[in-house]
C-alpha atoms as a PDB file:
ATOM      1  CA  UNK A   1     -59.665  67.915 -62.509  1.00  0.00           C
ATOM      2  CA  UNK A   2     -60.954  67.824 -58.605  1.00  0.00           C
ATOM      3  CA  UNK A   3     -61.380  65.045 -56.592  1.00  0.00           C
ATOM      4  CA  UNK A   4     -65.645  64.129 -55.810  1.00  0.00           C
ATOM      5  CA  UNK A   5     -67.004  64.574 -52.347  1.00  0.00           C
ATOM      6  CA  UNK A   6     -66.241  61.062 -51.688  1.00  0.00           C
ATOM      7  CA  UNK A   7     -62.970  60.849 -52.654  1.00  0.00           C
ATOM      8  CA  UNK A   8     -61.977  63.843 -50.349  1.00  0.00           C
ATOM      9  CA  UNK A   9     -63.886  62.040 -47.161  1.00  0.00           C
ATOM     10  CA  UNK A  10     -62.075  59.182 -48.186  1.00  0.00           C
ATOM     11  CA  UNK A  11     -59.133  61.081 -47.297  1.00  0.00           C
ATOM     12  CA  UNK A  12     -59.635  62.966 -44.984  1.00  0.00           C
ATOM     13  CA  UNK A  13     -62.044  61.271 -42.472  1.00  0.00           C
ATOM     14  CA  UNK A  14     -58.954  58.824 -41.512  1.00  0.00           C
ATOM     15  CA  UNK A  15     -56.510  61.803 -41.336  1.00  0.00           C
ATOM     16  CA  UNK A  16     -58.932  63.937 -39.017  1.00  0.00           C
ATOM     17  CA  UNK A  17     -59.274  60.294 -37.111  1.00  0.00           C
ATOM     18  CA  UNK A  18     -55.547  59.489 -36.517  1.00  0.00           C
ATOM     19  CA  UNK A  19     -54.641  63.139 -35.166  1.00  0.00           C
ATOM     20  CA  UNK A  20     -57.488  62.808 -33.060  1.00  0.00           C
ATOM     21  CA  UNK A  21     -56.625  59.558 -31.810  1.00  0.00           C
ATOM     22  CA  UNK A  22     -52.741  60.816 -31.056  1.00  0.00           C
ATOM     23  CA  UNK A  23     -54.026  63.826 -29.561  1.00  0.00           C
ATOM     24  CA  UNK A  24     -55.967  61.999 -27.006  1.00  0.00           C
ATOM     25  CA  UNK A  25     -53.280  59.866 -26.582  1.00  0.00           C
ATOM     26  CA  UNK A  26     -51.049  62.626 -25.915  1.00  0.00           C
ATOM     27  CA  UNK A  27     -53.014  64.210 -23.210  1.00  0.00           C
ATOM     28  CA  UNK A  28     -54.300  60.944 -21.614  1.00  0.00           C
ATOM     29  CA  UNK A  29     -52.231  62.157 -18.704  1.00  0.00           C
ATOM     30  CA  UNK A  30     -54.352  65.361 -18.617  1.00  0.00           C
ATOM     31  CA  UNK A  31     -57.470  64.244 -19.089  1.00  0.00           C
ATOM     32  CA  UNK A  32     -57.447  61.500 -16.731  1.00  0.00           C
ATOM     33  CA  UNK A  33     -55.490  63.639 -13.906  1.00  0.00           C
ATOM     34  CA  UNK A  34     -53.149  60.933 -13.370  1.00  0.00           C
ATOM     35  CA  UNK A  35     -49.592  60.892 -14.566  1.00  0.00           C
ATOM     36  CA  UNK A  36     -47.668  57.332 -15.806  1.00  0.00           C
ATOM     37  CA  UNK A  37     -44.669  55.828 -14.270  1.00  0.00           C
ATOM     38  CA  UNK A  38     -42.297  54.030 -16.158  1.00  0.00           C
ATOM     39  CA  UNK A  39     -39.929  51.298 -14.851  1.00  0.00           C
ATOM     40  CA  UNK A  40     -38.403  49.014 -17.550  1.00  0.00           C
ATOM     41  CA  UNK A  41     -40.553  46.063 -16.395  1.00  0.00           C
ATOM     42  CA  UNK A  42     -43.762  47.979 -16.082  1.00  0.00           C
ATOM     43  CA  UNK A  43     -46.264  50.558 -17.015  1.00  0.00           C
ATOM     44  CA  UNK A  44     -48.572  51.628 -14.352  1.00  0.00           C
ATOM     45  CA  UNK A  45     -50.343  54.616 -13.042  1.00  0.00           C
ATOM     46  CA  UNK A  46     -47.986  56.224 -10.277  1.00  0.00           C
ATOM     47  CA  UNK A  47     -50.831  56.326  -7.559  1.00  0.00           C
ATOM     48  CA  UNK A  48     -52.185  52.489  -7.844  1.00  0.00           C
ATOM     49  CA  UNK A  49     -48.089  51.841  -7.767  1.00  0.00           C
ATOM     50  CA  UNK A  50     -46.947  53.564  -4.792  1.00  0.00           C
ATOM     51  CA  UNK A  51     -50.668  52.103  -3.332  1.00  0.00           C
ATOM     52  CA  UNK A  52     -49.550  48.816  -4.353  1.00  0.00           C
ATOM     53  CA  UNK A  53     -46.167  49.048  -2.908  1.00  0.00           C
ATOM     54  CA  UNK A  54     -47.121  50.372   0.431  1.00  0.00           C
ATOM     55  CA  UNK A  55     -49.375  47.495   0.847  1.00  0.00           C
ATOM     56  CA  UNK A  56     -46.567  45.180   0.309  1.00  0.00           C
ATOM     57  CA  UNK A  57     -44.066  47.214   2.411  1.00  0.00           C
ATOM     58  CA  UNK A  58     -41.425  48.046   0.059  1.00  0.00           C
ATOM     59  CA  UNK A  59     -41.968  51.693  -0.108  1.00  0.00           C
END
């Protein structure tokens, strides 16, 4: 006793969607060329940050 055509995309399509979604997550870093610092008050790309910082002279 299979499961129909439906039930399988019923499955699947959200599987095939989250792995896809984590992958991109994963690589964000890579595909966007930029790489993430992390402080324990912020999350912010490390260019705009050390930008940011400069401008205010405390770098």
């Amino acid at each position: 006793m299979g499961l129909s055509g439906e039930a399988w995309a019923t499955l699947l399509v959200p599987t095939f969607l989250g792995i896809a979604t984590m992958l991109l997550y994963g690589f964000w870093d890579k595909i966007t060329g930029k790489e993430y610092y992390v402080d324990d008050e912020i999350l912010a790309y490390d260019e705009d940050l050390m930008k940011t910082l400069e401008e205010e002279g405390k770098a």
